[in-house]
PDB file of N, CA and C in Angstrom:
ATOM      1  N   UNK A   1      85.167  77.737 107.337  1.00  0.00           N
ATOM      2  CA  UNK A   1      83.846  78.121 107.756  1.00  0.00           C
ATOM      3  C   UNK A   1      82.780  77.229 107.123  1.00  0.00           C
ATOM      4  N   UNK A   2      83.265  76.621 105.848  1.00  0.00           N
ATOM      5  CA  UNK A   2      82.169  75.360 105.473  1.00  0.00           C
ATOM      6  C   UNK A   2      81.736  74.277 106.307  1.00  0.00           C
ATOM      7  N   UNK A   3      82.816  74.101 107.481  1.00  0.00           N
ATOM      8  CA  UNK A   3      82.329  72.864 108.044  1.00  0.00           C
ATOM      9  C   UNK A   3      81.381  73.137 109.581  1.00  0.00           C
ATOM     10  N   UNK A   4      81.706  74.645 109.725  1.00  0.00           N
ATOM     11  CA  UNK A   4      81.373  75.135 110.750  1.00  0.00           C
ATOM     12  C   UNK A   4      82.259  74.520 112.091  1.00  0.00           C
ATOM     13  N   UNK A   5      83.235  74.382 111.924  1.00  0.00           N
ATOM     14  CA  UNK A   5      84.057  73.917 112.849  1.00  0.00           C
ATOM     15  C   UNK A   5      84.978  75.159 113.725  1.00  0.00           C
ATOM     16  N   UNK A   6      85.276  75.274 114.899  1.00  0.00           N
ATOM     17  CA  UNK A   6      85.894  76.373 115.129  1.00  0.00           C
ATOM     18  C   UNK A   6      87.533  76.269 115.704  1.00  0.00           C
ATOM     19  N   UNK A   7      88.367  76.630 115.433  1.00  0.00           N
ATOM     20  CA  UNK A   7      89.568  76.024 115.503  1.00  0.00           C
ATOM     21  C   UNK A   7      90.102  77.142 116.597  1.00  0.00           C
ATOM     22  N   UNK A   8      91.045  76.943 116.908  1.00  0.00           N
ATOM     23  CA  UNK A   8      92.088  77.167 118.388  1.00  0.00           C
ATOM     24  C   UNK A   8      93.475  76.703 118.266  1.00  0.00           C
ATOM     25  N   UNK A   9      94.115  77.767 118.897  1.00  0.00           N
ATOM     26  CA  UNK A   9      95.546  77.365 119.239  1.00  0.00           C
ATOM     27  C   UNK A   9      96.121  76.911 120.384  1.00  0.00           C
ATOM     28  N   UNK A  10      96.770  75.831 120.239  1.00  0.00           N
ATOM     29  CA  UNK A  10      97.400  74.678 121.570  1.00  0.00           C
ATOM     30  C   UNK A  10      99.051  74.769 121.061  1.00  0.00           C
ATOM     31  N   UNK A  11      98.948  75.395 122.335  1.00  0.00           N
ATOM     32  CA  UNK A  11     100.770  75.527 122.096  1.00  0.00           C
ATOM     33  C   UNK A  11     101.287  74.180 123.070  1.00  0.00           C
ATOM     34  N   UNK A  12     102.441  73.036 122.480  1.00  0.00           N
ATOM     35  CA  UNK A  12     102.825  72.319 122.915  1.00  0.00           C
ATOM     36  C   UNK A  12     103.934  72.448 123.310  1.00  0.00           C
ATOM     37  N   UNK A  13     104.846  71.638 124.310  1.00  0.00           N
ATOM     38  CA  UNK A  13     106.368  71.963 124.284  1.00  0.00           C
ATOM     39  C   UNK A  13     107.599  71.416 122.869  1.00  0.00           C
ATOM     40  N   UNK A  14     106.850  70.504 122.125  1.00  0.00           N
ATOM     41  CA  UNK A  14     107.462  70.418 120.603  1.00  0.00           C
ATOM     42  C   UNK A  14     106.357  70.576 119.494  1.00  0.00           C
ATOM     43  N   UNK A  15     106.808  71.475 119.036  1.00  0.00           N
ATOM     44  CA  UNK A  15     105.689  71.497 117.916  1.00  0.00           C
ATOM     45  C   UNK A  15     106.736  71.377 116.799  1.00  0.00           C
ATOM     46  N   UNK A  16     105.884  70.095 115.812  1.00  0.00           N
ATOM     47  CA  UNK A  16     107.140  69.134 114.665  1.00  0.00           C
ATOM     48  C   UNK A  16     106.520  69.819 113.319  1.00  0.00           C
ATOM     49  N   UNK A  17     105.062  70.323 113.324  1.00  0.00           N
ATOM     50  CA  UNK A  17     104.467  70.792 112.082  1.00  0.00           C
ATOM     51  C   UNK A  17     102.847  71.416 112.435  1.00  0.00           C
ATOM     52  N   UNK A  18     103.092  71.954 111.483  1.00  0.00           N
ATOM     53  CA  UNK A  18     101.355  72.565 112.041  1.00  0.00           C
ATOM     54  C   UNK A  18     100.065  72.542 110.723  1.00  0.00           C
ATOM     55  N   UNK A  19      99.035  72.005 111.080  1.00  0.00           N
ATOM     56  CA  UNK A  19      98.396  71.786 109.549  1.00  0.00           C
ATOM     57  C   UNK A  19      96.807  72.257 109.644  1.00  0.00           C
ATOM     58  N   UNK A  20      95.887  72.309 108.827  1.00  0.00           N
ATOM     59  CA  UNK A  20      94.523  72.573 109.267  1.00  0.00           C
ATOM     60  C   UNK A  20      93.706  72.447 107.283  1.00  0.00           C
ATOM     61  N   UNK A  21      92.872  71.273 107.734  1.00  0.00           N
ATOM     62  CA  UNK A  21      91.963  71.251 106.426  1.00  0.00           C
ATOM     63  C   UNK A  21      92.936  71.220 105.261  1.00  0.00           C
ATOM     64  N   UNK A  22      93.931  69.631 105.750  1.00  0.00           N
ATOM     65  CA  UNK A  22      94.915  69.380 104.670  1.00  0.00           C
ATOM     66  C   UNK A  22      95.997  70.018 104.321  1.00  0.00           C
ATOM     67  N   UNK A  23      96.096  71.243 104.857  1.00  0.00           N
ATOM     68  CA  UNK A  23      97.151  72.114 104.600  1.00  0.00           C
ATOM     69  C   UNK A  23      98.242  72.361 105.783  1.00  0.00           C
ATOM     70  N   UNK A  24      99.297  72.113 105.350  1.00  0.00           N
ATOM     71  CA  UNK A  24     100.516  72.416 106.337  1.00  0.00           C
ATOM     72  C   UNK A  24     101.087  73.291 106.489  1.00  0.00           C
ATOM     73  N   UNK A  25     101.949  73.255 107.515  1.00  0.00           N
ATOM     74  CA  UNK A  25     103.119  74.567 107.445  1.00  0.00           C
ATOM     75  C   UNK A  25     104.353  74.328 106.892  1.00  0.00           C
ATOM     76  N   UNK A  26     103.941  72.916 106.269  1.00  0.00           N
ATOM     77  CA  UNK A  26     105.869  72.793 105.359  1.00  0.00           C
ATOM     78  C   UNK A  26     105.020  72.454 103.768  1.00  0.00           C
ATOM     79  N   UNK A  27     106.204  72.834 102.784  1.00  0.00           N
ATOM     80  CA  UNK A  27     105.586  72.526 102.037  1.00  0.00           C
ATOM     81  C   UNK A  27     106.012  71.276 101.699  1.00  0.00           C
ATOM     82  N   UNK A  28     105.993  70.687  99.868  1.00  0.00           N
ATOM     83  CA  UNK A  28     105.560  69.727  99.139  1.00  0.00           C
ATOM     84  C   UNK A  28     107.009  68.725  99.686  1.00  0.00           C
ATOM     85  N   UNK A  29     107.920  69.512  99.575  1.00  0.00           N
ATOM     86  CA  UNK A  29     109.454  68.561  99.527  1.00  0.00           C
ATOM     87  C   UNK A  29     109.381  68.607 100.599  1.00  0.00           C
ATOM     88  N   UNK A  30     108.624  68.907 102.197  1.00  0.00           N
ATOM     89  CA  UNK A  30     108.991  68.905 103.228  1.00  0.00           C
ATOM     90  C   UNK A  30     109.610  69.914 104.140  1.00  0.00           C
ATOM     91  N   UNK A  31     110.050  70.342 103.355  1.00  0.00           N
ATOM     92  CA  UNK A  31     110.857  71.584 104.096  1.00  0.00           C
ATOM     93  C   UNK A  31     109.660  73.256 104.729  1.00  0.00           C
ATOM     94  N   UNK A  32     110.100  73.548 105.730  1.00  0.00           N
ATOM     95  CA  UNK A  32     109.641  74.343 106.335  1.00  0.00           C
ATOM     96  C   UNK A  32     109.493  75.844 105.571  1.00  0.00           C
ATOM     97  N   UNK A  33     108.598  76.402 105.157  1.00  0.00           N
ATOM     98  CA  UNK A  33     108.915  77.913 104.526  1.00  0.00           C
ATOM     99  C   UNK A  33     109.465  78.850 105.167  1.00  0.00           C
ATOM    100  N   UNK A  34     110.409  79.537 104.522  1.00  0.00           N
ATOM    101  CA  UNK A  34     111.361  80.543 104.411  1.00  0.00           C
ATOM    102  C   UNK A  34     110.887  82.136 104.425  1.00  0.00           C
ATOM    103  N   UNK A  35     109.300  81.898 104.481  1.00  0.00           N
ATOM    104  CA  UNK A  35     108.602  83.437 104.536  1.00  0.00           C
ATOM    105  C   UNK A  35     108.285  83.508 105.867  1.00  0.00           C
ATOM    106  N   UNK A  36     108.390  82.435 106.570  1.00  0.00           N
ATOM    107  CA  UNK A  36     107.954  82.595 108.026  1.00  0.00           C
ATOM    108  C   UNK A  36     108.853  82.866 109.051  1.00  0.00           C
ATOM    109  N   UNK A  37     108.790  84.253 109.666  1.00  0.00           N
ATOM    110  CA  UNK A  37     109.843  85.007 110.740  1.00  0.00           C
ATOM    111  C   UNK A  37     108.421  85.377 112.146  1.00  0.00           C
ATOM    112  N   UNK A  38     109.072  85.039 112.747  1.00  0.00           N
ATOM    113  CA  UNK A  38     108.458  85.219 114.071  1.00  0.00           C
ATOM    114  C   UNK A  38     109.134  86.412 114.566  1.00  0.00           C
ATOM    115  N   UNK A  39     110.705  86.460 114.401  1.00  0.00           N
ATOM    116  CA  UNK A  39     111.248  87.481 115.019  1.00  0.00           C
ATOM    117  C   UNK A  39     110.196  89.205 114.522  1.00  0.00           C
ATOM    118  N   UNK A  40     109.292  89.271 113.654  1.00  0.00           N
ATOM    119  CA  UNK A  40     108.286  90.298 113.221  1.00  0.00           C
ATOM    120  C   UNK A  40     107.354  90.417 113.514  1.00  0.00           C
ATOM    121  N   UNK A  41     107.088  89.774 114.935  1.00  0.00           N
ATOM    122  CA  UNK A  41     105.846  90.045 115.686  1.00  0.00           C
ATOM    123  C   UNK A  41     106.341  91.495 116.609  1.00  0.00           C
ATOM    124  N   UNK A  42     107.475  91.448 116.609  1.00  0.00           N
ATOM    125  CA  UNK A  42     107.934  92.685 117.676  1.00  0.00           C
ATOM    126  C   UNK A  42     107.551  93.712 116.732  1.00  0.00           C
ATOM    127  N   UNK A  43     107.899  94.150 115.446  1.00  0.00           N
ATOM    128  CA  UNK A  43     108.055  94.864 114.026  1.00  0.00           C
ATOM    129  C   UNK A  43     106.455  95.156 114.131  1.00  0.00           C
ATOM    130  N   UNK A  44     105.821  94.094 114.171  1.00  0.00           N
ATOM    131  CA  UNK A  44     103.869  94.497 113.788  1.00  0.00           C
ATOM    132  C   UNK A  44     103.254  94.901 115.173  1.00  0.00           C
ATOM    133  N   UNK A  45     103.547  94.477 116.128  1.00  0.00           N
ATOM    134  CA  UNK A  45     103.396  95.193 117.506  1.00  0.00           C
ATOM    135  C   UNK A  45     103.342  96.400 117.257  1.00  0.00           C
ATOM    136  N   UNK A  46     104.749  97.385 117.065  1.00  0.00           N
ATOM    137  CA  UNK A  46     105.070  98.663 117.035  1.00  0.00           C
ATOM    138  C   UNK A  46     104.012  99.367 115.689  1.00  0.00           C
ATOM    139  N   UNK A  47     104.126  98.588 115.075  1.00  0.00           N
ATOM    140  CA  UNK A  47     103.203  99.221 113.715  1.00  0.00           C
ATOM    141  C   UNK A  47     101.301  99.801 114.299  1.00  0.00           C
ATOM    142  N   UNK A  48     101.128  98.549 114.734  1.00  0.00           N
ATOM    143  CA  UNK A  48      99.857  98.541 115.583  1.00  0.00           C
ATOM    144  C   UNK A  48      99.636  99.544 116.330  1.00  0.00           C
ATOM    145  N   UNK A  49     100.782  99.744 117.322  1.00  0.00           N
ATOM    146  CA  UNK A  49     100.392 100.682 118.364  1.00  0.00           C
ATOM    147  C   UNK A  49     100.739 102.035 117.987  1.00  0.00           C
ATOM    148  N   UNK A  50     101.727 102.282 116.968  1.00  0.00           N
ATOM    149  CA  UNK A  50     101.418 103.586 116.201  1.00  0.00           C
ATOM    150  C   UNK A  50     100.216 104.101 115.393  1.00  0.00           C
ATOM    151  N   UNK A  51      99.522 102.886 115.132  1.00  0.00           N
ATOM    152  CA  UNK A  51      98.719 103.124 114.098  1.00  0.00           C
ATOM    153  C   UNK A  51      97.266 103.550 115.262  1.00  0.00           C
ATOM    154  N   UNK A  52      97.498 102.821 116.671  1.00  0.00           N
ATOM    155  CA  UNK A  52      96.375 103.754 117.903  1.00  0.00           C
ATOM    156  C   UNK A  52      96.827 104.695 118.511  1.00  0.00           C
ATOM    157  N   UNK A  53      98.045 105.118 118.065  1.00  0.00           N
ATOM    158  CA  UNK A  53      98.683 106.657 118.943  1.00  0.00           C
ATOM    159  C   UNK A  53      97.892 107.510 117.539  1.00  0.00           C
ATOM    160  N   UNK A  54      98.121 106.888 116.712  1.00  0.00           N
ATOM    161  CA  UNK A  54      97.573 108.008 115.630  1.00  0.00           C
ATOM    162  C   UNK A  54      96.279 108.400 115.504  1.00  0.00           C
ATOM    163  N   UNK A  55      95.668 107.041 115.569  1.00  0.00           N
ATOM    164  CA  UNK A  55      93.805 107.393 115.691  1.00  0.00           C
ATOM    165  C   UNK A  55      93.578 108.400 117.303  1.00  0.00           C
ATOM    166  N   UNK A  56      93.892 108.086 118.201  1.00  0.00           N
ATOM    167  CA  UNK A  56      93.838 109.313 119.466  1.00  0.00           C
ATOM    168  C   UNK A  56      94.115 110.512 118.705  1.00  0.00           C
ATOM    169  N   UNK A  57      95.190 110.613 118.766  1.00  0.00           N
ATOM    170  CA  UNK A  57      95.811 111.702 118.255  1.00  0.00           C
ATOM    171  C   UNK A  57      95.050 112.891 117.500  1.00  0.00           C
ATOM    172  N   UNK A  58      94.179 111.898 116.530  1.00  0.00           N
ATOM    173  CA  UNK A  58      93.361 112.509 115.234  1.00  0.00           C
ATOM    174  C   UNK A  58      92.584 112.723 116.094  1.00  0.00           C
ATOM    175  N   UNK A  59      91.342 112.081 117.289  1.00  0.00           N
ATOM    176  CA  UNK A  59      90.338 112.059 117.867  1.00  0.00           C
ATOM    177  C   UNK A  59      90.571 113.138 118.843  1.00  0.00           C
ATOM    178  N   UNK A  60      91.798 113.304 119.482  1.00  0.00           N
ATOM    179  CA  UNK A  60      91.970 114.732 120.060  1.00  0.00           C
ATOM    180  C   UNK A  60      92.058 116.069 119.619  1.00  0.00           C
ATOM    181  N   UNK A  61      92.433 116.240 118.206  1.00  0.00           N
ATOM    182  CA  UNK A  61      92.511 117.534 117.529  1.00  0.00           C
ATOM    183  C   UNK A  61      91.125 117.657 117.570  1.00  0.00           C
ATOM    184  N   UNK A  62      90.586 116.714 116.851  1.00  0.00           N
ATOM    185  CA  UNK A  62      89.132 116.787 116.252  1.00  0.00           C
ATOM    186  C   UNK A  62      88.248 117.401 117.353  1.00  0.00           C
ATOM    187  N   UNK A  63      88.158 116.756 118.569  1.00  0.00           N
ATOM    188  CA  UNK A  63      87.750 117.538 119.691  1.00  0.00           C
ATOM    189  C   UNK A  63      87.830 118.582 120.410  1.00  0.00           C
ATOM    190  N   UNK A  64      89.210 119.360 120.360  1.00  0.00           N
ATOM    191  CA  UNK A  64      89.575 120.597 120.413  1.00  0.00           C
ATOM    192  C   UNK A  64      89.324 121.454 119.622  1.00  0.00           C
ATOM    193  N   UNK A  65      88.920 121.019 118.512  1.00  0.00           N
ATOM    194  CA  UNK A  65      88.550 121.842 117.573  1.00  0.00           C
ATOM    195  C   UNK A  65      87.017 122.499 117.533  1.00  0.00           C
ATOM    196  N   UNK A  66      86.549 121.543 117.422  1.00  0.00           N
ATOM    197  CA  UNK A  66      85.058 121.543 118.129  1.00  0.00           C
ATOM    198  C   UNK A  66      85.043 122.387 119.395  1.00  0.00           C
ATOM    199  N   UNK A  67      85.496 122.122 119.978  1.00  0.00           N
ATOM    200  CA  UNK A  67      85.304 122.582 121.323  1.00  0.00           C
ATOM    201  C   UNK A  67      85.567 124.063 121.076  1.00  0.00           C
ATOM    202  N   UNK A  68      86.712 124.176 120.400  1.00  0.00           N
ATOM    203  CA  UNK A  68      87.398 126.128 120.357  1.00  0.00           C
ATOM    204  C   UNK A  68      86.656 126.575 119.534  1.00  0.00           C
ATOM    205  N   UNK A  69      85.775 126.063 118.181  1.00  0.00           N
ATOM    206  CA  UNK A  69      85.144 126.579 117.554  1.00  0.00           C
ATOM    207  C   UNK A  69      83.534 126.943 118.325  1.00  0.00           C
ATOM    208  N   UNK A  70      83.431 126.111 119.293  1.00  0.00           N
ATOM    209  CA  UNK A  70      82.073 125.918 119.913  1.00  0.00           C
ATOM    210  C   UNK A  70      82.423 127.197 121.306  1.00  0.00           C
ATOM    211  N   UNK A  71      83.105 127.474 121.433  1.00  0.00           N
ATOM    212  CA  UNK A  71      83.559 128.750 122.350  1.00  0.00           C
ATOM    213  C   UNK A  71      83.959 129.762 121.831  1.00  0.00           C
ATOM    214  N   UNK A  72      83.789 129.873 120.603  1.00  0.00           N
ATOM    215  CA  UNK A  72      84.168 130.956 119.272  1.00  0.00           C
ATOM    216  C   UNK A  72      82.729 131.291 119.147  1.00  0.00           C
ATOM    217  N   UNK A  73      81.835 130.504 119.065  1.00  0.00           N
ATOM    218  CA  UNK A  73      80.543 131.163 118.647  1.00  0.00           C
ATOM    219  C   UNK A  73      79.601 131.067 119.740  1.00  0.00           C
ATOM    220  N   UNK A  74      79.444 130.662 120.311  1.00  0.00           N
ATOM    221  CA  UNK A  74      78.697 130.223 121.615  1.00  0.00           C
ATOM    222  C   UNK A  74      79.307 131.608 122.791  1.00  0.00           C
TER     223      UNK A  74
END
């Protein structure tokens, strides 16, 4: 954000390394890191969309509640 530059992703049909403001995706000896799994985008997907079944979820009690309490006194 110092340079005010705005960056984007270009997916190619070989991608050999990926880098931005000197920094790569392999490290010092070259080699590719070992923390990086793609197969865990499926894993954070599911996390995500539990985590908006849950906010509804909460936003529907909350409203029924209201509502039965608001037909309780009303």
């Amino acid at each position: 954000m110092e340079t005010k530059t705005y960056y984007y992703a270009v997916f190619k049909n070989n991608i050999e390394s990926c880098s931005l403001d000197r920094k790569s995706s392999k490290d010092e000896t070259g080699e590719e890191f070992e923390s990086i799994y793609p197969e865990n985008a499926k894993v954070n997907f599911y996390l995500v969309l539990m985590n908006g079944v849950r906010v509804i979820f909460t936003k529907a009690v909350a409203f029924n509640t209201i509502m039965a309490i608001r037909a309780v006194i009303f």
